[in-house]
N, C-alpha and C. Protein backbone atom coordinates (compact mmCIF):
# COMPACT_ATOMS: atom_id res chain seq x y z
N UNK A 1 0.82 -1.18 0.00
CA UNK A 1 0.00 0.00 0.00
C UNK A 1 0.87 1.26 0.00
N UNK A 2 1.65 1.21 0.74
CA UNK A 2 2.83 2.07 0.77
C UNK A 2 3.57 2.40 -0.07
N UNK A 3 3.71 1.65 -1.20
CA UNK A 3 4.57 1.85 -2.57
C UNK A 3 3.33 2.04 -3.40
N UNK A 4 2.79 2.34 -3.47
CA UNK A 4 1.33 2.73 -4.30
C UNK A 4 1.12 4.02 -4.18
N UNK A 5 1.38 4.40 -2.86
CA UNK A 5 0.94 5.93 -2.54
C UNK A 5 2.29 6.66 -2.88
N UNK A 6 3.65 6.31 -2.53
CA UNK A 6 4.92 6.80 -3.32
C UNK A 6 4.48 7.21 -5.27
N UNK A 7 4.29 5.99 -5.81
CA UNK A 7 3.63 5.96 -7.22
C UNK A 7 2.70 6.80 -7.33
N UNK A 8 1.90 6.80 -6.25
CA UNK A 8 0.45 7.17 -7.01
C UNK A 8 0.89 9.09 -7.01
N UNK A 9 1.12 9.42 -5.62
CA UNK A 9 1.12 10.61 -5.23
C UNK A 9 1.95 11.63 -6.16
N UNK A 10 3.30 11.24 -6.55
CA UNK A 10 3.64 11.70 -7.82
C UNK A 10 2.92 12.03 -9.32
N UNK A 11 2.12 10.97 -9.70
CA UNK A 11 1.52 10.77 -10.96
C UNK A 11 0.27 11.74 -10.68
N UNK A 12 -0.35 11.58 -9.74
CA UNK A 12 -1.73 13.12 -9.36
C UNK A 12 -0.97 13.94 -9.21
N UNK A 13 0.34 14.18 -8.96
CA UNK A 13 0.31 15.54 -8.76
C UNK A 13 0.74 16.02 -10.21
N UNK A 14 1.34 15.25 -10.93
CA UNK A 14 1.75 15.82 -12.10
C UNK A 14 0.38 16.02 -13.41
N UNK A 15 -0.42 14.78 -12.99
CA UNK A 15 -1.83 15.17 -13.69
C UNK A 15 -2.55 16.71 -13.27
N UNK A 16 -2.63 16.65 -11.91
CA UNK A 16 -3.06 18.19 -11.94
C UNK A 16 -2.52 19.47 -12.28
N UNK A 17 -1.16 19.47 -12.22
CA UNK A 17 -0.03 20.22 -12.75
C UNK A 17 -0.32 20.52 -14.04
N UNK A 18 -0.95 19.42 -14.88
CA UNK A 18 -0.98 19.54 -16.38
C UNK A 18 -2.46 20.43 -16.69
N UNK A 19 -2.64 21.40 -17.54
CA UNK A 19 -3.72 21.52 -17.73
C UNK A 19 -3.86 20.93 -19.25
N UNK A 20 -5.40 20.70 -19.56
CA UNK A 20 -5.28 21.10 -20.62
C UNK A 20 -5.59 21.81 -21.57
N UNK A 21 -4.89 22.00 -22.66
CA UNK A 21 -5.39 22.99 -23.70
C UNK A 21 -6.60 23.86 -23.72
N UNK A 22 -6.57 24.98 -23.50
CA UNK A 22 -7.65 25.79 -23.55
C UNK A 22 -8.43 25.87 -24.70
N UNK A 23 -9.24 25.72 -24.95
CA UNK A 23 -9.98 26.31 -26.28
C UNK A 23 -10.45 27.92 -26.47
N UNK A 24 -10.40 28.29 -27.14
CA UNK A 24 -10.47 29.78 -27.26
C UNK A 24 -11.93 29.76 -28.53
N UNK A 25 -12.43 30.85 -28.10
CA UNK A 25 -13.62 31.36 -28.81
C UNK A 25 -13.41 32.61 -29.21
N UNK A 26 -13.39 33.28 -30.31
CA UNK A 26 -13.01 34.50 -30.80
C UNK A 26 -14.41 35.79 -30.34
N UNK A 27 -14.19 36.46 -29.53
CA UNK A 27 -15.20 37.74 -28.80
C UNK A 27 -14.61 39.00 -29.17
N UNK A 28 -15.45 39.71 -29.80
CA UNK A 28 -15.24 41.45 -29.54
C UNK A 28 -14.20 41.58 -28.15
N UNK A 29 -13.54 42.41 -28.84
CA UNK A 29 -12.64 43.07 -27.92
C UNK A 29 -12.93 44.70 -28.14
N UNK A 30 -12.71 45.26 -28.91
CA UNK A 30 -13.46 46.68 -29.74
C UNK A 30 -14.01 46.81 -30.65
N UNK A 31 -14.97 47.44 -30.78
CA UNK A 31 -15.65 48.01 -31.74
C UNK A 31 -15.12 49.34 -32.46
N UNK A 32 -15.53 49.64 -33.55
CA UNK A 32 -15.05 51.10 -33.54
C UNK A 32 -16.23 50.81 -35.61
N UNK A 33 -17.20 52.11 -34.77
CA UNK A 33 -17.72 52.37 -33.97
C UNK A 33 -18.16 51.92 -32.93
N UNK A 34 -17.82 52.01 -31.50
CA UNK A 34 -18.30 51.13 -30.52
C UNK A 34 -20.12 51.23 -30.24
N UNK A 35 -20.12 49.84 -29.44
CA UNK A 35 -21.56 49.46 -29.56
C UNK A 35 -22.17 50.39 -28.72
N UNK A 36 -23.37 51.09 -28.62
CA UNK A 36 -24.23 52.30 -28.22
C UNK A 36 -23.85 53.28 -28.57
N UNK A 37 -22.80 54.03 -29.30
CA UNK A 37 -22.18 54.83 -29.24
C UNK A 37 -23.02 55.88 -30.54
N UNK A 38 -23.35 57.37 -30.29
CA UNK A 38 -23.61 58.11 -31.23
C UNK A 38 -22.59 58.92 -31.52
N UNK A 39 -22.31 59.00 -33.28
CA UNK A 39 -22.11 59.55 -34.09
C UNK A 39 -22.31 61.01 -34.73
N UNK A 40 -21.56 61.89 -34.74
CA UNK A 40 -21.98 63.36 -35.03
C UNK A 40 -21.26 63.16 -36.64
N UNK A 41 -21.11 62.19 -37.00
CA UNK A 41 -20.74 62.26 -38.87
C UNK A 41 -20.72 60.46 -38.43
N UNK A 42 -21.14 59.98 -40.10
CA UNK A 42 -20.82 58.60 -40.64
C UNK A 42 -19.97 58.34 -40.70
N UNK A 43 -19.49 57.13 -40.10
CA UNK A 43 -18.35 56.50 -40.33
C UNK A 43 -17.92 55.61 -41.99
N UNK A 44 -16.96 56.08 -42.73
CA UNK A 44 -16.82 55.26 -43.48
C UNK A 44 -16.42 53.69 -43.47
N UNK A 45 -16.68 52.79 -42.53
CA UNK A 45 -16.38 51.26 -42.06
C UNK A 45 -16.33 50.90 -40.97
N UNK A 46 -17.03 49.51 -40.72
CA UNK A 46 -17.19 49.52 -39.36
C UNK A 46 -15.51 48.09 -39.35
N UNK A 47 -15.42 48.07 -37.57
CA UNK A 47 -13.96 47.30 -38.20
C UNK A 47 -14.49 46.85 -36.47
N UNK A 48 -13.91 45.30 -36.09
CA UNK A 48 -14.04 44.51 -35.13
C UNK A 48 -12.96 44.17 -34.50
N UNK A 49 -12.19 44.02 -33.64
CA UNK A 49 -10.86 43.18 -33.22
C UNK A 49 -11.66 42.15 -32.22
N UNK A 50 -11.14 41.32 -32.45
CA UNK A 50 -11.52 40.05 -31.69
C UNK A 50 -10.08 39.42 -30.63
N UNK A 51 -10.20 38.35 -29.49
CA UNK A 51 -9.42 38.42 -28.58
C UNK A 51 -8.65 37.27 -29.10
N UNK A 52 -9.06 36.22 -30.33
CA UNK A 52 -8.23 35.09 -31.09
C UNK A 52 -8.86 35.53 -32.34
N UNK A 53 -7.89 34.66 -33.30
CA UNK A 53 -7.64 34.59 -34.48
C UNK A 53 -8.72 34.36 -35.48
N UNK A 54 -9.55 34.90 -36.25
CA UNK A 54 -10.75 34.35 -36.85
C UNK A 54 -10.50 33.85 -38.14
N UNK A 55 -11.40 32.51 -38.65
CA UNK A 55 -10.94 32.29 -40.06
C UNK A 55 -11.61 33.35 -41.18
N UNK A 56 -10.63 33.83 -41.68
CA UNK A 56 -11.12 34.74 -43.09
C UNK A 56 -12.23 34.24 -44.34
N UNK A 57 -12.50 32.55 -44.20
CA UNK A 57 -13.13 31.90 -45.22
C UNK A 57 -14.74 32.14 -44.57
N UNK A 58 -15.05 31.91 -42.97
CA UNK A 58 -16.19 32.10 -42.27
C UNK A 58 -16.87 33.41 -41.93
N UNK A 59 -15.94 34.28 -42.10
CA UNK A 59 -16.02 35.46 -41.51
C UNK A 59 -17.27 36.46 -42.08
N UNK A 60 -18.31 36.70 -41.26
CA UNK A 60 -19.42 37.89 -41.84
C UNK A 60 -19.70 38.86 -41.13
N UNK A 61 -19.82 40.23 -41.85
CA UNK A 61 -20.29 41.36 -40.96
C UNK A 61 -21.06 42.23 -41.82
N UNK A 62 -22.19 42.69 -41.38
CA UNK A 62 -23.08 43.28 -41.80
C UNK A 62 -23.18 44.56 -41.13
N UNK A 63 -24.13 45.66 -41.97
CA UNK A 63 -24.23 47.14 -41.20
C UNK A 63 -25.32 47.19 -41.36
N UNK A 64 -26.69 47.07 -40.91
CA UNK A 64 -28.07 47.30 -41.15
C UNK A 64 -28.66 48.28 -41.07
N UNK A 65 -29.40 49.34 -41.89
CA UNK A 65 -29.90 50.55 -41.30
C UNK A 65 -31.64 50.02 -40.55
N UNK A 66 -32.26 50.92 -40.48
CA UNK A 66 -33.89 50.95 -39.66
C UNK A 66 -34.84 49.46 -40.25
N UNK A 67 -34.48 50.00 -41.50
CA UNK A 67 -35.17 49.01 -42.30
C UNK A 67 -34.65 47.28 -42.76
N UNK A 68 -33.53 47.23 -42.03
CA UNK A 68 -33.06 45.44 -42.60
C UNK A 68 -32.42 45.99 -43.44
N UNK A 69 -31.51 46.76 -44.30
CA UNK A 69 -30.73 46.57 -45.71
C UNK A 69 -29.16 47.03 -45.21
N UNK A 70 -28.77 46.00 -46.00
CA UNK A 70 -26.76 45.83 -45.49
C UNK A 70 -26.43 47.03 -46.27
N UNK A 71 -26.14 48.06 -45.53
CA UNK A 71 -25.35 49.46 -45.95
C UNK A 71 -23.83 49.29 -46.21
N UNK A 72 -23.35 47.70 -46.00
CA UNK A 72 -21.77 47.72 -46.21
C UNK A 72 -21.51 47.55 -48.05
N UNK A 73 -20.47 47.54 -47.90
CA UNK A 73 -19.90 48.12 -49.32
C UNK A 73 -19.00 46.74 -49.97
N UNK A 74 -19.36 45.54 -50.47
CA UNK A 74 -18.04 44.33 -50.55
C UNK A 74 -18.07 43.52 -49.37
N UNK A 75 -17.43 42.79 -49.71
CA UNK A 75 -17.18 41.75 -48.78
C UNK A 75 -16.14 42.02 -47.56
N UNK A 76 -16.93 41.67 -46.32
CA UNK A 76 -16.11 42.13 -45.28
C UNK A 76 -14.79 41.33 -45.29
N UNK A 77 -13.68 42.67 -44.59
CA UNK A 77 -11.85 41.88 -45.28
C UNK A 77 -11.40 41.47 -43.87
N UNK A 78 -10.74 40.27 -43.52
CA UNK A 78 -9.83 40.11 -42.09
C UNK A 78 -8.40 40.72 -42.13
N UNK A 79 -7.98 40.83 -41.16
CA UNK A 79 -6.18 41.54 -41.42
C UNK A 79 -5.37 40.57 -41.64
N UNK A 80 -4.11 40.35 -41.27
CA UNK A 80 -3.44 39.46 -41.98
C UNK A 80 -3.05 38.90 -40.79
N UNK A 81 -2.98 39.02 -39.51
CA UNK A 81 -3.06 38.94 -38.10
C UNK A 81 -4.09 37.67 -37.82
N UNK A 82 -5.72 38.15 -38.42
CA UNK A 82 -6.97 37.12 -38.76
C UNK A 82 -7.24 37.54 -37.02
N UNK A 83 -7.19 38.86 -36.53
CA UNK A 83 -7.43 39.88 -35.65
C UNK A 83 -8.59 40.64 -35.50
N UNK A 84 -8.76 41.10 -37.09
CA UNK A 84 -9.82 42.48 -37.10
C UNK A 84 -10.71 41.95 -37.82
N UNK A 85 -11.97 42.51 -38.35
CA UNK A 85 -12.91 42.33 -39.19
C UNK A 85 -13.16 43.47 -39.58
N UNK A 86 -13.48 43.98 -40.92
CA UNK A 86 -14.04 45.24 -41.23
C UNK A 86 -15.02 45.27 -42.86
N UNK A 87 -15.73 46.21 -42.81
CA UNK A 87 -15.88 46.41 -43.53
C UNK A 87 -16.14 47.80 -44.23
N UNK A 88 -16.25 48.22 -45.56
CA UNK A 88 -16.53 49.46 -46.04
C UNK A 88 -17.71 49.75 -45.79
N UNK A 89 -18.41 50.98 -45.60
CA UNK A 89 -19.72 51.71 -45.59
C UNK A 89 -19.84 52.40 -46.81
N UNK A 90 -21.26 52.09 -47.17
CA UNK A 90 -21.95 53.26 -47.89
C UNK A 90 -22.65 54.38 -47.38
N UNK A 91 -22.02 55.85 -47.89
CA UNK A 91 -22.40 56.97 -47.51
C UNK A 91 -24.09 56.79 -46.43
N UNK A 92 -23.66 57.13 -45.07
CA UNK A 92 -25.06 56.77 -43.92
C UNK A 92 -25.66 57.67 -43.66
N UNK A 93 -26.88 57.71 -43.87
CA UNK A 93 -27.69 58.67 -43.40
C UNK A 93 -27.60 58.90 -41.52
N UNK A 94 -28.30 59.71 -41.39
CA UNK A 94 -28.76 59.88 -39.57
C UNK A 94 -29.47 59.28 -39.68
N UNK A 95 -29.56 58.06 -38.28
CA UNK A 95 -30.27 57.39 -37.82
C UNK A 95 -29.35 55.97 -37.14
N UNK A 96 -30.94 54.71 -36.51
CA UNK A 96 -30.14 53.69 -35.44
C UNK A 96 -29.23 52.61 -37.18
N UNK A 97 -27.92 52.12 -36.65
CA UNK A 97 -27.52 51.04 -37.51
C UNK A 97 -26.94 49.72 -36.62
N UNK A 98 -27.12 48.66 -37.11
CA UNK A 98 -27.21 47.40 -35.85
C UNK A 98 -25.89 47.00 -36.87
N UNK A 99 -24.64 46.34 -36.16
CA UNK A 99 -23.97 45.49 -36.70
C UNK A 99 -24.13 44.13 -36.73
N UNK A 100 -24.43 43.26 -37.23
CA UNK A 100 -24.30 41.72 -37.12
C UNK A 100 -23.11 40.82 -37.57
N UNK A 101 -22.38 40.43 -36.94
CA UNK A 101 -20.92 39.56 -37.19
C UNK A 101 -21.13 38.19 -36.68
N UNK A 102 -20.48 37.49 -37.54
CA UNK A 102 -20.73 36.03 -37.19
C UNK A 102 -19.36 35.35 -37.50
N UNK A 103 -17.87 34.27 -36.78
CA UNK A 103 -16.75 34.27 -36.97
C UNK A 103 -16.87 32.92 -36.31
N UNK A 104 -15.54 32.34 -37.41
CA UNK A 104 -15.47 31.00 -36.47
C UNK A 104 -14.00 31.13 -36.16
N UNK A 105 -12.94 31.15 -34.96
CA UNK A 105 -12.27 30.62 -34.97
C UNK A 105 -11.40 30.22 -34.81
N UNK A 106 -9.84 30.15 -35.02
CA UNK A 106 -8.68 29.15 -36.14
C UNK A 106 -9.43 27.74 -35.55
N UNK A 107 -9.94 27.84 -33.94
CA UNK A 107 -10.03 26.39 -33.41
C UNK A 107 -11.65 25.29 -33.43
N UNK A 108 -12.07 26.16 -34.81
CA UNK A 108 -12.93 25.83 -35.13
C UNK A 108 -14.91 26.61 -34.09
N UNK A 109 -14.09 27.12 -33.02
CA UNK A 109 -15.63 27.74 -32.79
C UNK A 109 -16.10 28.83 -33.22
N UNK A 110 -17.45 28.53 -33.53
CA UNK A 110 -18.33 29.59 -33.91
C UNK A 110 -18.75 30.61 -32.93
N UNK A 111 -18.96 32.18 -33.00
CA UNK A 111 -19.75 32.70 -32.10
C UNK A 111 -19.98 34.00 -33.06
N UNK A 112 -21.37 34.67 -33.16
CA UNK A 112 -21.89 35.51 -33.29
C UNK A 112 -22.61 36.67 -32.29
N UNK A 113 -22.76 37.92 -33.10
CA UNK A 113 -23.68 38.91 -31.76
C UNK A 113 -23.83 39.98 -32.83
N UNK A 114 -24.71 41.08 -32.00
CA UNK A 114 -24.95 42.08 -32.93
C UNK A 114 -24.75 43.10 -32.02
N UNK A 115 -24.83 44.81 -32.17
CA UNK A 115 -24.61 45.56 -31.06
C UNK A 115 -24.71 46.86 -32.14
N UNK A 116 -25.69 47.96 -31.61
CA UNK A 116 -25.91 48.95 -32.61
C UNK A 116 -24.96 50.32 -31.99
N UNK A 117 -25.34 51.30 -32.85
CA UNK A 117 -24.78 52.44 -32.82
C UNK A 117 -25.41 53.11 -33.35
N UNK A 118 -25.05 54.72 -33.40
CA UNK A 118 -26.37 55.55 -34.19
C UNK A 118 -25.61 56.92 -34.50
N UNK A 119 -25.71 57.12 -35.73
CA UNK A 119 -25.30 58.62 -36.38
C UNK A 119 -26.47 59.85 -36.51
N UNK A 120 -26.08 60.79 -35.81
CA UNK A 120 -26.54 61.91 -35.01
C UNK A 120 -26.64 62.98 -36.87
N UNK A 121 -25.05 63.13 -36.99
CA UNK A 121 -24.86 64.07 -38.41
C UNK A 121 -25.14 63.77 -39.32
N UNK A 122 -24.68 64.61 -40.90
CA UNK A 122 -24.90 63.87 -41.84
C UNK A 122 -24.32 63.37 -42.16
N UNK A 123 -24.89 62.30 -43.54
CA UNK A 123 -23.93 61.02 -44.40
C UNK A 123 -22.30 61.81 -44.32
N UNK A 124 -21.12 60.91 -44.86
CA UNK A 124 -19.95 61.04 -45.41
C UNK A 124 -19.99 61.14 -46.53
């Protein structure tokens, strides 16, 4: 029994010692325009940094005005980092605009959210 607990007591301690591998989920870190935030002029692009790496093949972001219609301009671009998300705007009127982004990744998870903002001035 005694040479069991020599054995054993080593091997738990080194199992707990070990963690493992974290998995990471890619989350907003900034916005810009940040989320609630009003606007005294349109922003020409909205752009995301996330806290891991997102895949560029999954990657979507949308700019919605009042009515449901994607005010972005092309296909949203990742950095070369696979850090940021952005995309171009079309000239915005005043009023509420909701972002919707949806990203998977490098480690394969998905997570989406939306979070609005609102321009006070006029278009750009």
């Amino acid at each position: 029994m005694r040479r069991l607990m020599l054995i054993a007591g080593p091997v738990i301690g080194a199992l707990v010692g070990c963690s493992a591998p974290s998995l990471a989920h890619s989350f907003p870190e900034k916005e810009q325009p940040a989320a609630g935030q009003t606007l005294s002029s349109a922003p020409s692009q909205v752009s995301i940094r996330y806290d891991a790496p997102i895949e560029h093949l999954f990657a979507n972001l949308q700019v919605l005005d009042a009515v449901g219609n994607n005010v972005a301009v092309g296909r949203p671009e990742v950095s070369s980092d696979g850090y940021i998300l952005s995309v171009k705007l079309n000239a915005l009127k005043p009023g509420n605009y909701t972002v919707k982004w949806s990203v998977v990744c490098v480690d394969s998870h998905h997570t989406q959210g939306t979070y609005t903002f609102s321009v006070r001035g006029t278009g750009s």
